[in-house]
PDB file of N, CA and C in Angstrom:
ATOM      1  N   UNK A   1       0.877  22.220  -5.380  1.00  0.00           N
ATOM      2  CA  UNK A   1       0.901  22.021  -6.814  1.00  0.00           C
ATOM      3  C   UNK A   1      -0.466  21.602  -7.321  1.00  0.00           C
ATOM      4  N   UNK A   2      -0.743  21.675  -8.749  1.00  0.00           N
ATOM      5  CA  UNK A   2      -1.759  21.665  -8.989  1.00  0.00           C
ATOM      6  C   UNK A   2      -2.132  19.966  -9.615  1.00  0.00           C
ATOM      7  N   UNK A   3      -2.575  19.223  -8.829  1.00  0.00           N
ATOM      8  CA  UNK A   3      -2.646  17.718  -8.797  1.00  0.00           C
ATOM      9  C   UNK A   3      -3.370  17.284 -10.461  1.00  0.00           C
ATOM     10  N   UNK A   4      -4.229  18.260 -11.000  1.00  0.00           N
ATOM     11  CA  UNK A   4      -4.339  17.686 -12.880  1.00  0.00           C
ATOM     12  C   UNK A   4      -3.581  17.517 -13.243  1.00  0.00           C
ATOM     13  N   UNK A   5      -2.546  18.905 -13.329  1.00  0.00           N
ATOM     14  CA  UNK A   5      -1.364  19.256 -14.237  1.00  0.00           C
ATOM     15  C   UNK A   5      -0.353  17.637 -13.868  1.00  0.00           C
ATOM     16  N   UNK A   6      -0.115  17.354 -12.593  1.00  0.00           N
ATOM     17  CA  UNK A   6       0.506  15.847 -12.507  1.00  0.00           C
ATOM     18  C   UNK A   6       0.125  14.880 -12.689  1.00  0.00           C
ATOM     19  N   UNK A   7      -1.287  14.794 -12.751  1.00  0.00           N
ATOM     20  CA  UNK A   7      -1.988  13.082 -13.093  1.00  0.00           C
ATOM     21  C   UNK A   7      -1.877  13.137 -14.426  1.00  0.00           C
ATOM     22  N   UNK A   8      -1.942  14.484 -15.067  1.00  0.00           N
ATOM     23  CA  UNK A   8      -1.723  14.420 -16.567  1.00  0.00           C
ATOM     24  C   UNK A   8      -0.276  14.657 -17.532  1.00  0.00           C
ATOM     25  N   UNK A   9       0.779  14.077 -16.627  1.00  0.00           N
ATOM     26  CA  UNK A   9       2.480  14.130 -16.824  1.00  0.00           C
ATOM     27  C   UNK A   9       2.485  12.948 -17.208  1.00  0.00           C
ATOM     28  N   UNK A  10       3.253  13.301 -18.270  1.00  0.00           N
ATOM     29  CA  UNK A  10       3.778  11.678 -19.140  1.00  0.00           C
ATOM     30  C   UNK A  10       5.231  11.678 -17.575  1.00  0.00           C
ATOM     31  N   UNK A  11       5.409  10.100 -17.848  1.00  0.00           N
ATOM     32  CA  UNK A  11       6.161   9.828 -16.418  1.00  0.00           C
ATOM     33  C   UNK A  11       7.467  10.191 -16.804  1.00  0.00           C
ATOM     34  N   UNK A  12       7.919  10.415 -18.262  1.00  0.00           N
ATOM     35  CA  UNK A  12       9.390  11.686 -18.603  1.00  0.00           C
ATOM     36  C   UNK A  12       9.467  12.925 -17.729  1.00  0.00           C
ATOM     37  N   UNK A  13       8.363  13.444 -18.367  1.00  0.00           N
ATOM     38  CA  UNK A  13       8.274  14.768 -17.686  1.00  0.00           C
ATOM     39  C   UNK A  13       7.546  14.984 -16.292  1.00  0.00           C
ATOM     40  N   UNK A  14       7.060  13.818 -15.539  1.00  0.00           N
ATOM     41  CA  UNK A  14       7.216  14.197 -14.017  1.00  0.00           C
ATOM     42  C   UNK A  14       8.665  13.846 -13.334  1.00  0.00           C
ATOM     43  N   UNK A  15       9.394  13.070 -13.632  1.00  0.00           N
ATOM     44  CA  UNK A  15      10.734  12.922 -13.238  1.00  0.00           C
ATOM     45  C   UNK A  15      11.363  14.081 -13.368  1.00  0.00           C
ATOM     46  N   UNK A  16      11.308  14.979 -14.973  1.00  0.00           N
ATOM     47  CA  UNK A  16      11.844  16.089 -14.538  1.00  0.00           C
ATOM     48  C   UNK A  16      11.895  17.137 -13.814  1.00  0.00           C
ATOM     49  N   UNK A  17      10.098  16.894 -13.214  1.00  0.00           N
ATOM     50  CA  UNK A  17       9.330  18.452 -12.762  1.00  0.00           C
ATOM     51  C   UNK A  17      10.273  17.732 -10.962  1.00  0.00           C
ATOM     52  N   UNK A  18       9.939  16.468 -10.960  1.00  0.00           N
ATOM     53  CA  UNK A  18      10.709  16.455  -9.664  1.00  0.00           C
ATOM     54  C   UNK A  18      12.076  15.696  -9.387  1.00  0.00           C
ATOM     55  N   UNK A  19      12.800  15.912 -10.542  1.00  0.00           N
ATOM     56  CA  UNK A  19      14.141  15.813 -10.446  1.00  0.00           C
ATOM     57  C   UNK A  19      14.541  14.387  -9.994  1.00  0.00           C
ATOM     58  N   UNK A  20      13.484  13.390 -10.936  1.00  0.00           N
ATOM     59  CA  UNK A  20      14.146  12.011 -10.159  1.00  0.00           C
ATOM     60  C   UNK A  20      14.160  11.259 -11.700  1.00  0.00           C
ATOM     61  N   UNK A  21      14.744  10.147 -11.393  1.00  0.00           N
ATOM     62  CA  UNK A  21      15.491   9.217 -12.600  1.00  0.00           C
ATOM     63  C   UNK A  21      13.943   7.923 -12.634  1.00  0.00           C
ATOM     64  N   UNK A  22      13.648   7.515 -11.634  1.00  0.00           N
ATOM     65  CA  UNK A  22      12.710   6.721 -11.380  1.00  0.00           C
ATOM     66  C   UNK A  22      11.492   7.238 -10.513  1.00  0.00           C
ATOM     67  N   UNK A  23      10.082   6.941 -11.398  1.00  0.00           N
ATOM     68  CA  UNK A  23       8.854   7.323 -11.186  1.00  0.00           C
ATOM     69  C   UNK A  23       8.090   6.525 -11.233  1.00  0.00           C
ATOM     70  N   UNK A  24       7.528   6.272  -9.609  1.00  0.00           N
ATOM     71  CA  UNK A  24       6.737   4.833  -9.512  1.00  0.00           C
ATOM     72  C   UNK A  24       5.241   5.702  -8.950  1.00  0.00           C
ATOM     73  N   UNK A  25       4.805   4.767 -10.149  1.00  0.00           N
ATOM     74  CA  UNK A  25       3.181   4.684 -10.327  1.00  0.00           C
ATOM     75  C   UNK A  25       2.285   3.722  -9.304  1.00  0.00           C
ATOM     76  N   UNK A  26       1.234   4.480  -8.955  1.00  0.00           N
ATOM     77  CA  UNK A  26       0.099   3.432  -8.175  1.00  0.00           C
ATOM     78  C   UNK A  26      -1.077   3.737  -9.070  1.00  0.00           C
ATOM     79  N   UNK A  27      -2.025   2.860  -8.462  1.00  0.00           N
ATOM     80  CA  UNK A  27      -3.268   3.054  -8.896  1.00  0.00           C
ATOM     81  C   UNK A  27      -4.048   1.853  -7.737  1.00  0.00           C
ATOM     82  N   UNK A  28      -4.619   2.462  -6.609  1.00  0.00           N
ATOM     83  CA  UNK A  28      -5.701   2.050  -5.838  1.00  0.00           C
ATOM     84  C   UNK A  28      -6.634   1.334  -6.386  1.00  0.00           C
ATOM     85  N   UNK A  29      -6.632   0.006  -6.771  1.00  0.00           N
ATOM     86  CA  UNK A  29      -7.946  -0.413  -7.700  1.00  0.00           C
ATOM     87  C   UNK A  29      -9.016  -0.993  -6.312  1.00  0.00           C
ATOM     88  N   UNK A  30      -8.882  -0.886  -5.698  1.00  0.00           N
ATOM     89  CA  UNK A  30     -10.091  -1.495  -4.567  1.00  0.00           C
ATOM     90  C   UNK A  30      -9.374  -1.083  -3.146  1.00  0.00           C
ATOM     91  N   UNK A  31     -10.318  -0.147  -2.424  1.00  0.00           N
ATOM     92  CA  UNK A  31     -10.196   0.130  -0.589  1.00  0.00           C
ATOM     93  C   UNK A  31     -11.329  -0.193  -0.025  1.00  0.00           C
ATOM     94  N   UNK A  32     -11.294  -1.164   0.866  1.00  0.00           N
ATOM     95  CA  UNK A  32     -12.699  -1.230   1.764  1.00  0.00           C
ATOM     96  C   UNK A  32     -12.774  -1.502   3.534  1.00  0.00           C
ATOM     97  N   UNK A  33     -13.305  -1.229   4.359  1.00  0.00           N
ATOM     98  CA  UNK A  33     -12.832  -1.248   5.583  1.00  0.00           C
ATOM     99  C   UNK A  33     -13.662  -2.268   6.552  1.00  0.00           C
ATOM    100  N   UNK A  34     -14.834  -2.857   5.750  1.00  0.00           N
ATOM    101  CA  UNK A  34     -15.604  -3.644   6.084  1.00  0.00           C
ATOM    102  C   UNK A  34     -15.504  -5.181   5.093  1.00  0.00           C
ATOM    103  N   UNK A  35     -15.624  -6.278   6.095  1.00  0.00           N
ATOM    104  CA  UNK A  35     -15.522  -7.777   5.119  1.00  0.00           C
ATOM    105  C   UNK A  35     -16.816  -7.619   4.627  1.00  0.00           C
ATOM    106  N   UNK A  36     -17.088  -8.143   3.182  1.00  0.00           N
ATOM    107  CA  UNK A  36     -17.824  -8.314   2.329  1.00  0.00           C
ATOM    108  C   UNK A  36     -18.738  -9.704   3.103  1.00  0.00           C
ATOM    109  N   UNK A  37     -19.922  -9.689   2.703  1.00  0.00           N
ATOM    110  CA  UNK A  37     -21.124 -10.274   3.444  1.00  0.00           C
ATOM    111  C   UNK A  37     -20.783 -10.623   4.774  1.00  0.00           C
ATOM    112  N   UNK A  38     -20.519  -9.933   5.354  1.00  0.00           N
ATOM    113  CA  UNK A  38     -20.465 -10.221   7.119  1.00  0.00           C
ATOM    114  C   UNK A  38     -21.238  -9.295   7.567  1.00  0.00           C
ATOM    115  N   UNK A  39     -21.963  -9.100   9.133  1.00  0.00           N
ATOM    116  CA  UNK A  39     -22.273  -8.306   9.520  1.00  0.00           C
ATOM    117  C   UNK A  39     -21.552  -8.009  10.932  1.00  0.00           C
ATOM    118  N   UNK A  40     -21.243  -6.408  10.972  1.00  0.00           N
ATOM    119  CA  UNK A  40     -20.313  -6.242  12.654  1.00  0.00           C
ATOM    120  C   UNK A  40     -19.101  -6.781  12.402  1.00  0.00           C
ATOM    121  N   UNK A  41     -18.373  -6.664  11.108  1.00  0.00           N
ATOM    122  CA  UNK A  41     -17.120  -7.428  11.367  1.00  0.00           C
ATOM    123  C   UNK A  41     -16.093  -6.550  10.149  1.00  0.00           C
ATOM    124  N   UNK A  42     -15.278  -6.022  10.722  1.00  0.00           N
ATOM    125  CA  UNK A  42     -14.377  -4.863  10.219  1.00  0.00           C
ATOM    126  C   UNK A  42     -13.599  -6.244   9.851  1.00  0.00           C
ATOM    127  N   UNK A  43     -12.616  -5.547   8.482  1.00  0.00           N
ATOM    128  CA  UNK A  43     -11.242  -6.276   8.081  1.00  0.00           C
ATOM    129  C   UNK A  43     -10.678  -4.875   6.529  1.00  0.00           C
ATOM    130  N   UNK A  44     -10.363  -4.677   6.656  1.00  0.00           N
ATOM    131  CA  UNK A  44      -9.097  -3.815   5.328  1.00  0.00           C
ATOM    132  C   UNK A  44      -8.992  -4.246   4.300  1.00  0.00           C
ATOM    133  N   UNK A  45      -9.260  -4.041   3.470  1.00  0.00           N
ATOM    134  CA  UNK A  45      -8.708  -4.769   2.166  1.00  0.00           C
ATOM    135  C   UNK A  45      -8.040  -3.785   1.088  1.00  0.00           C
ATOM    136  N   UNK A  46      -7.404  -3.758   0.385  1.00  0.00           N
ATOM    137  CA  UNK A  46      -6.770  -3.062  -0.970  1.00  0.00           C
ATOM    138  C   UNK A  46      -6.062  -3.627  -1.789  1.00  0.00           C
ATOM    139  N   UNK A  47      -5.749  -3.494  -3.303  1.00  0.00           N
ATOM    140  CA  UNK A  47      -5.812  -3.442  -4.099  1.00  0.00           C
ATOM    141  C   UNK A  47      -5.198  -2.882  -4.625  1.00  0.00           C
ATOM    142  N   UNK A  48      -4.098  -2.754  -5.058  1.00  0.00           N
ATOM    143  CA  UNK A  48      -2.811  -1.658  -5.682  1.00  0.00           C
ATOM    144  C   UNK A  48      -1.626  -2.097  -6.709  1.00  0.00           C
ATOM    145  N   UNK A  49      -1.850  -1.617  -7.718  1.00  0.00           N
ATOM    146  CA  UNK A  49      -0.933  -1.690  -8.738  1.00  0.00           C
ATOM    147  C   UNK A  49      -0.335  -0.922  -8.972  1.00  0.00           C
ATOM    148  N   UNK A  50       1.187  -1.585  -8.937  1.00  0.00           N
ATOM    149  CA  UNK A  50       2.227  -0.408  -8.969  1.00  0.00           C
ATOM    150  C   UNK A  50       2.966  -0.284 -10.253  1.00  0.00           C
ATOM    151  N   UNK A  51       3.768   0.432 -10.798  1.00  0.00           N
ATOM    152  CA  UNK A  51       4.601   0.272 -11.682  1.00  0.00           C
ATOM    153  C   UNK A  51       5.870   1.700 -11.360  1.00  0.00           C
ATOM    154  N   UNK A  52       7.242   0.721 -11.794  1.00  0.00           N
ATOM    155  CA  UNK A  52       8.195   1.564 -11.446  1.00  0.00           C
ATOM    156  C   UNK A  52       8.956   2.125 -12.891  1.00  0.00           C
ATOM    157  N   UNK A  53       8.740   3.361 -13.263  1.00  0.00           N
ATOM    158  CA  UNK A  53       9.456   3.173 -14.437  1.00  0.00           C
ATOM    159  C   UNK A  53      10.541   4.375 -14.286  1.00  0.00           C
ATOM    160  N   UNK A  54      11.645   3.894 -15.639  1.00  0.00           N
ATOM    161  CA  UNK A  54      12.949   4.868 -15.790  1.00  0.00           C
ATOM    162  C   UNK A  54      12.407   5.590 -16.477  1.00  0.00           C
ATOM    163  N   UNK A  55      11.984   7.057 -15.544  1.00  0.00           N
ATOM    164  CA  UNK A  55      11.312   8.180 -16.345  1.00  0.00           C
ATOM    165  C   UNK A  55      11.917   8.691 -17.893  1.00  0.00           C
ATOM    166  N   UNK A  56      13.364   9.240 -17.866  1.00  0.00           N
ATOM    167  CA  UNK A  56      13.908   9.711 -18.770  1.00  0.00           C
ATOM    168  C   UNK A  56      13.366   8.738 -20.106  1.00  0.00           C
ATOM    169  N   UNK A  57      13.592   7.501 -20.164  1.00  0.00           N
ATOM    170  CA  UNK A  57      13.291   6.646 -21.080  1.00  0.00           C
ATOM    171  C   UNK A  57      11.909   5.969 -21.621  1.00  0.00           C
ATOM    172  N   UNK A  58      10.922   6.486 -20.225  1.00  0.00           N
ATOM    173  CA  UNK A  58       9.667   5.849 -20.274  1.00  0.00           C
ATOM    174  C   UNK A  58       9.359   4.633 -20.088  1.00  0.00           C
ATOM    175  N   UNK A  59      10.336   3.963 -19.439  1.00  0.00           N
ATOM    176  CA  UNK A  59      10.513   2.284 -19.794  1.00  0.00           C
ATOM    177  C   UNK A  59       9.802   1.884 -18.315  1.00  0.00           C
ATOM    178  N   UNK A  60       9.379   0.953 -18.837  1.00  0.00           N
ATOM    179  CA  UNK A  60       8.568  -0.233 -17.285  1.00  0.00           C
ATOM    180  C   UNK A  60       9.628  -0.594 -16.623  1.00  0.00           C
ATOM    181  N   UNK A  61      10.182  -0.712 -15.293  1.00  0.00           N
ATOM    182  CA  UNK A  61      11.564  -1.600 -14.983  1.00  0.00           C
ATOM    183  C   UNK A  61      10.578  -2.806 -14.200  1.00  0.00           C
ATOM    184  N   UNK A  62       9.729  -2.758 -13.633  1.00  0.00           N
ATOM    185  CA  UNK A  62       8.855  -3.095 -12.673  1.00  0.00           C
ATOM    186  C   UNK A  62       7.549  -3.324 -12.401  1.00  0.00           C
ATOM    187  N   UNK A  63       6.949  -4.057 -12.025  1.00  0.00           N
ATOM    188  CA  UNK A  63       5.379  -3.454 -12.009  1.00  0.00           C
ATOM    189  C   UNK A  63       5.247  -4.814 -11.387  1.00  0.00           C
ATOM    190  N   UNK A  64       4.182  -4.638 -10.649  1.00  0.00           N
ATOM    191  CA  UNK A  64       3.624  -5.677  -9.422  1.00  0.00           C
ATOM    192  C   UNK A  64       1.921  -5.287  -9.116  1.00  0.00           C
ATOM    193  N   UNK A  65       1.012  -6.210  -8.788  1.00  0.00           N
ATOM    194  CA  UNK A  65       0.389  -5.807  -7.639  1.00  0.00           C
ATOM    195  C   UNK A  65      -0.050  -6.385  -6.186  1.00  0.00           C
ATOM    196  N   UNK A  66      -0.599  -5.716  -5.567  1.00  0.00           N
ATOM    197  CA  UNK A  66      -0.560  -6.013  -4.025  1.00  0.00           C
ATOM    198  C   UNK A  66      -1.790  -6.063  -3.771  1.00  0.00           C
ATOM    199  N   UNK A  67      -2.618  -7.402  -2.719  1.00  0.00           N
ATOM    200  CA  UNK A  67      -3.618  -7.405  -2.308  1.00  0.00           C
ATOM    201  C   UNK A  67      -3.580  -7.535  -0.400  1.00  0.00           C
ATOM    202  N   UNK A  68      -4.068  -6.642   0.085  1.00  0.00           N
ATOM    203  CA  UNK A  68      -3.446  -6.714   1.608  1.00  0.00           C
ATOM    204  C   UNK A  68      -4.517  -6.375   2.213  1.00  0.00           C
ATOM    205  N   UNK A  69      -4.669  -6.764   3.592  1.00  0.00           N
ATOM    206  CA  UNK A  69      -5.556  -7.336   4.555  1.00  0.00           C
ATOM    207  C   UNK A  69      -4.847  -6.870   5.653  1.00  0.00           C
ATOM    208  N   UNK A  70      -5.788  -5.650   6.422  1.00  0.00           N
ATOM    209  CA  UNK A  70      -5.802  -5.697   7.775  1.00  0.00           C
ATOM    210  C   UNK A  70      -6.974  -6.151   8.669  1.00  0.00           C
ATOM    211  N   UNK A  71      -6.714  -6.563   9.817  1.00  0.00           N
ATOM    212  CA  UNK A  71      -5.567  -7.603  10.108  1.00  0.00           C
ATOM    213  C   UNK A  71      -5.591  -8.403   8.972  1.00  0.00           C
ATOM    214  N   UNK A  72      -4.250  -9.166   9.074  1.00  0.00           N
ATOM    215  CA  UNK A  72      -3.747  -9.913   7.943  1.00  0.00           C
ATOM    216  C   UNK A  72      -4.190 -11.568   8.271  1.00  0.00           C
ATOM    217  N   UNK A  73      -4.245 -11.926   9.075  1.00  0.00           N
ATOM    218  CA  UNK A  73      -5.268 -12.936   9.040  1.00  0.00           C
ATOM    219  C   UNK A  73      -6.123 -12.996  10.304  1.00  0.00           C
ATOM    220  N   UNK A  74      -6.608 -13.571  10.137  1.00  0.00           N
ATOM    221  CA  UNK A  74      -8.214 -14.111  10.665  1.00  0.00           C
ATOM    222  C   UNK A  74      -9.242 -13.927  10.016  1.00  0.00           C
ATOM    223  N   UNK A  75     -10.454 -13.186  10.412  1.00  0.00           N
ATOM    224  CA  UNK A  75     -11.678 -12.784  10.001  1.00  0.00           C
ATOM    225  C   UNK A  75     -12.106 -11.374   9.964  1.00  0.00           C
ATOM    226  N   UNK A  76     -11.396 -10.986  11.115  1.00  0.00           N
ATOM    227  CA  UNK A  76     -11.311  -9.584  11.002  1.00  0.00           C
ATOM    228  C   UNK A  76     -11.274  -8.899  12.511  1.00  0.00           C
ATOM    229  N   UNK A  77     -12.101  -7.893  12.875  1.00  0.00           N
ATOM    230  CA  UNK A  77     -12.413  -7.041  14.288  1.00  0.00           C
ATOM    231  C   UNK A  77     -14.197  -6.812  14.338  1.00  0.00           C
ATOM    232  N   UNK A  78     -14.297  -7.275  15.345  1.00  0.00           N
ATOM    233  CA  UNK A  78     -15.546  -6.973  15.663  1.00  0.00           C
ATOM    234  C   UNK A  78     -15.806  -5.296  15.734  1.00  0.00           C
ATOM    235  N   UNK A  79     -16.911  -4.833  14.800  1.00  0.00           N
ATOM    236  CA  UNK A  79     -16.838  -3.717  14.795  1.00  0.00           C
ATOM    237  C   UNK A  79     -17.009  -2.613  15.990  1.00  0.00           C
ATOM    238  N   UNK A  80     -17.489  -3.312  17.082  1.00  0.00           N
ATOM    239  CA  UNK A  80     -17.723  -2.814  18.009  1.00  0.00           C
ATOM    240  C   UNK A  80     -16.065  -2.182  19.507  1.00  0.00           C
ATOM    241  N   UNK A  81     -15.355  -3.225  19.095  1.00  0.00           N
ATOM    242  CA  UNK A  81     -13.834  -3.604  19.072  1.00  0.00           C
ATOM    243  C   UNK A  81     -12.985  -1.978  18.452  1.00  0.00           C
ATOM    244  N   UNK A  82     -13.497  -1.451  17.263  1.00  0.00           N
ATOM    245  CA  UNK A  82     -12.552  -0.697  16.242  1.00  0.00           C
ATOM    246  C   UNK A  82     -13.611   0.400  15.819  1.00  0.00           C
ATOM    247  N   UNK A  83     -12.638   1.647  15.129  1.00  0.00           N
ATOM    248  CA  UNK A  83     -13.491   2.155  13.867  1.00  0.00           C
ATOM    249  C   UNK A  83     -13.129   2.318  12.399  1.00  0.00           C
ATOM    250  N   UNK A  84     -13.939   2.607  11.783  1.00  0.00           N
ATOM    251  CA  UNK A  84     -13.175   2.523   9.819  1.00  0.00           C
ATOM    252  C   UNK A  84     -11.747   3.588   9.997  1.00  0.00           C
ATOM    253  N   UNK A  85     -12.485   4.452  10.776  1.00  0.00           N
ATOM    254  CA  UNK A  85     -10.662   5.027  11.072  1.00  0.00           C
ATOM    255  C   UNK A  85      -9.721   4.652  11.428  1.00  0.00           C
ATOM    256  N   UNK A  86      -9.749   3.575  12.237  1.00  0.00           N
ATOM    257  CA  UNK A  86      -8.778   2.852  12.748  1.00  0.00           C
ATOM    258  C   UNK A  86      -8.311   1.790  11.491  1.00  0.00           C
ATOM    259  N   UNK A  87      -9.451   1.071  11.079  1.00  0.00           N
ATOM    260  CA  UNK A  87      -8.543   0.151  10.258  1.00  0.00           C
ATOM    261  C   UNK A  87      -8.135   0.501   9.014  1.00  0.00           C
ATOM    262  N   UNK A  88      -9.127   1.714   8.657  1.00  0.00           N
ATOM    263  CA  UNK A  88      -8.178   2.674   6.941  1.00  0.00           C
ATOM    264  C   UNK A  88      -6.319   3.293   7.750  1.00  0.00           C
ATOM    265  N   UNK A  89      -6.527   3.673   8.802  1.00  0.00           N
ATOM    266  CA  UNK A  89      -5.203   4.013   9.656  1.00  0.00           C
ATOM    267  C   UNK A  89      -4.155   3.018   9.244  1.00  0.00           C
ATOM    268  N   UNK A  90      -4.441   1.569   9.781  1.00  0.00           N
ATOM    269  CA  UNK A  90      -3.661   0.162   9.753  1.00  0.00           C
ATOM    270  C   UNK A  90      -3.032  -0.212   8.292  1.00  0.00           C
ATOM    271  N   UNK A  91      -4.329  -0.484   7.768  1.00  0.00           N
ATOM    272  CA  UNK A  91      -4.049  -0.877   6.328  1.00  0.00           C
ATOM    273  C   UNK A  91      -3.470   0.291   5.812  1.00  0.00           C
ATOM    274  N   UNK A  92      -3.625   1.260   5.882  1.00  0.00           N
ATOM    275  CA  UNK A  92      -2.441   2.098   5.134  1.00  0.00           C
ATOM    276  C   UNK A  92      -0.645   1.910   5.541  1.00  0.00           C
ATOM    277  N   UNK A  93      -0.940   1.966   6.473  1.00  0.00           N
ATOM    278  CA  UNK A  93       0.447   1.435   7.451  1.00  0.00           C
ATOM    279  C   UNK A  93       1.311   0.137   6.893  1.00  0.00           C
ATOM    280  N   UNK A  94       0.116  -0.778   6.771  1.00  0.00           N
ATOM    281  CA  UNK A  94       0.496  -2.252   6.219  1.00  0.00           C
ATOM    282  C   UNK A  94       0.779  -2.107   5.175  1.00  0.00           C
ATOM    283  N   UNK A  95       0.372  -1.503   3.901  1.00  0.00           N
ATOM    284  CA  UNK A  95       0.330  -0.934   2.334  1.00  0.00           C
ATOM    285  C   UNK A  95       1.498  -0.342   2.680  1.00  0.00           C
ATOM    286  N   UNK A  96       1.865   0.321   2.679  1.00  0.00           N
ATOM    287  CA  UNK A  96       2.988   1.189   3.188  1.00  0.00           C
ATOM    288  C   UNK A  96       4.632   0.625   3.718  1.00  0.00           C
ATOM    289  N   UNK A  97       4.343  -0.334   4.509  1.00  0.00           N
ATOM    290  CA  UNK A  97       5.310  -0.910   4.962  1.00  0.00           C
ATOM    291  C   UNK A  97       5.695  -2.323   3.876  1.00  0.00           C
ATOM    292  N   UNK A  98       4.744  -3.072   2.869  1.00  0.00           N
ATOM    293  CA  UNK A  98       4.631  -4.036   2.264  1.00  0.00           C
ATOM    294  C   UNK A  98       5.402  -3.288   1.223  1.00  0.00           C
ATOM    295  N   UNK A  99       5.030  -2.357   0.343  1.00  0.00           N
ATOM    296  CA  UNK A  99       5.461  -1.650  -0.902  1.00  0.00           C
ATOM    297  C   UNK A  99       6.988  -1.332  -0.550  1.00  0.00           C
ATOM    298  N   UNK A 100       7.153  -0.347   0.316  1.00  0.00           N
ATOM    299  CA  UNK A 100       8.911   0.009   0.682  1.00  0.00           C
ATOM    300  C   UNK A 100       9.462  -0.903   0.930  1.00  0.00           C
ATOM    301  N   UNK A 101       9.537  -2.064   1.314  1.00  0.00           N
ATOM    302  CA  UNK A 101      10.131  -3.257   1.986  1.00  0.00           C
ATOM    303  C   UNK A 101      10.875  -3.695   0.323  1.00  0.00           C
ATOM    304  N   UNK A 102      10.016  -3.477  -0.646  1.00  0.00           N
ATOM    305  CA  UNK A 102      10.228  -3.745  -2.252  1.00  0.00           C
ATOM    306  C   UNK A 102      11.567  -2.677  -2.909  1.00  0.00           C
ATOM    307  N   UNK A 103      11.886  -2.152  -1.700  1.00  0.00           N
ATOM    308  CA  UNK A 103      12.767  -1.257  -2.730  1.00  0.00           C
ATOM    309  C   UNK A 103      14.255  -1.117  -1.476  1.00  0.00           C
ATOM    310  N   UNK A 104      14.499  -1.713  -0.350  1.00  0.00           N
ATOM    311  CA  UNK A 104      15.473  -1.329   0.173  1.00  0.00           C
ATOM    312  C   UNK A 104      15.583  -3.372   0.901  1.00  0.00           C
ATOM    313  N   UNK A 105      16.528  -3.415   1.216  1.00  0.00           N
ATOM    314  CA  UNK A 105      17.090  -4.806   2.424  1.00  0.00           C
ATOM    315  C   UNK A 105      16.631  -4.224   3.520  1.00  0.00           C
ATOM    316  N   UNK A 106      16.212  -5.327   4.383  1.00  0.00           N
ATOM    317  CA  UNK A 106      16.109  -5.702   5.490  1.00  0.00           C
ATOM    318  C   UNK A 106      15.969  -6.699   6.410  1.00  0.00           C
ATOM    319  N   UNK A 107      15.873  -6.736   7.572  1.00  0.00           N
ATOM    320  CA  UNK A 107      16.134  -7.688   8.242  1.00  0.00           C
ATOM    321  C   UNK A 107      14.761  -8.360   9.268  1.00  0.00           C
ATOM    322  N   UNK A 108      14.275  -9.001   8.938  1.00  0.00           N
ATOM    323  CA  UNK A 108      12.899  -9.230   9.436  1.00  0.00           C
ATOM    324  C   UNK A 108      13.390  -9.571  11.169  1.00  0.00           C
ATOM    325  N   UNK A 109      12.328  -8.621  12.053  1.00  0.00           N
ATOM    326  CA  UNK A 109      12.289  -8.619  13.228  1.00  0.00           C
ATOM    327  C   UNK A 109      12.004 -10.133  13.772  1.00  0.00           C
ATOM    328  N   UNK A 110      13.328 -10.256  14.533  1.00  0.00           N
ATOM    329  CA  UNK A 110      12.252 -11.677  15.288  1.00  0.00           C
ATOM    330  C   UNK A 110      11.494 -11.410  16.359  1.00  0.00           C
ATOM    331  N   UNK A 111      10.788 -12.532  16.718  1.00  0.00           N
ATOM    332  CA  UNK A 111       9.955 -12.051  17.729  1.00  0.00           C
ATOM    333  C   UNK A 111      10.638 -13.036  18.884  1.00  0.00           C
ATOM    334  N   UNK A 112      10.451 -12.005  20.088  1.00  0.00           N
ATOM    335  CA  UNK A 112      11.015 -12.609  22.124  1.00  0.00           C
ATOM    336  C   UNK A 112      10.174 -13.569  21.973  1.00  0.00           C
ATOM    337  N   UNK A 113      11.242 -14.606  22.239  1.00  0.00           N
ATOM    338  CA  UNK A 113      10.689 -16.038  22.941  1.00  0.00           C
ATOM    339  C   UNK A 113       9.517 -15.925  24.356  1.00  0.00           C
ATOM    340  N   UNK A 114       8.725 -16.290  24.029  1.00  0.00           N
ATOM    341  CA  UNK A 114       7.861 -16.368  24.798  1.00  0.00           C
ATOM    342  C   UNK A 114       8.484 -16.410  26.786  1.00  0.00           C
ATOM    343  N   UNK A 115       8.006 -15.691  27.251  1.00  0.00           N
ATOM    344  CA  UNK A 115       8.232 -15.316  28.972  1.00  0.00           C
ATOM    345  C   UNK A 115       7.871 -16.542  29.517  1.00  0.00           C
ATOM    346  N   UNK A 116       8.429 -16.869  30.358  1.00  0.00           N
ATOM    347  CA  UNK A 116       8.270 -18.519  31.074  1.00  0.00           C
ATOM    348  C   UNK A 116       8.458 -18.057  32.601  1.00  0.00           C
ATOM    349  N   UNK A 117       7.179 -18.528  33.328  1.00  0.00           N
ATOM    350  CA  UNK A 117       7.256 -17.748  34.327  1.00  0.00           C
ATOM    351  C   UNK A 117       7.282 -18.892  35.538  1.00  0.00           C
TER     352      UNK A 117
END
């Protein structure tokens, strides 16, 4: 499909072109794969504002945004450790898994008690 013709759909009429009731919006406001004044030291960052709206009506139901960090804490990966492919890979993953988690239940994994040997 031709990606103008959709960035330039009022969110009525992309619901209709793809047959859905609800049409959720992003907008990437910041991707970066390196920590800001560090040197040799990878970390993810983004920036994403979402909004969910009831196409037919045009109405906002929703709207949030998300600031996320791969890895999610520490300082980051020594760059020598990783590559920007790897951590644009992650953080998309993490973005990805953070946003859907917003729209269905679930059950947060526990983690195995530590092995005692």
């Amino acid at each position: 499909r031709d990606l103008t013709r959709i960035e330039n759909m009022g969110v009525d009429e992309l619901g209709k072109v793809v047959r859905a009731d609800r049409v959720l919006v992003g907008n990437l406001r910041e991707f970066s794969t390196m920590e800001p004044k560090t040197v040799g030291i990878m970390r993810g960052t983004c920036i994403i504002d979402l909004v969910l709206f009831d196409a037919p009506n045009k109405q906002s139901l929703w709207k949030q945004s998300f600031k996320i960090h791969y890895p999610d804490r520490g300082v980051g990966i020594p760059s020598s450790d990783t590559t920007p492919e790897n951590i644009r890979e992650e953080l998309m993953k993490s973005a990805s898994d953070i946003i859907a988690k917003k729209f269905y239940t679930y059950k947060e994994r526990r983690k195995p008690p530590p092995m005692e040997w």
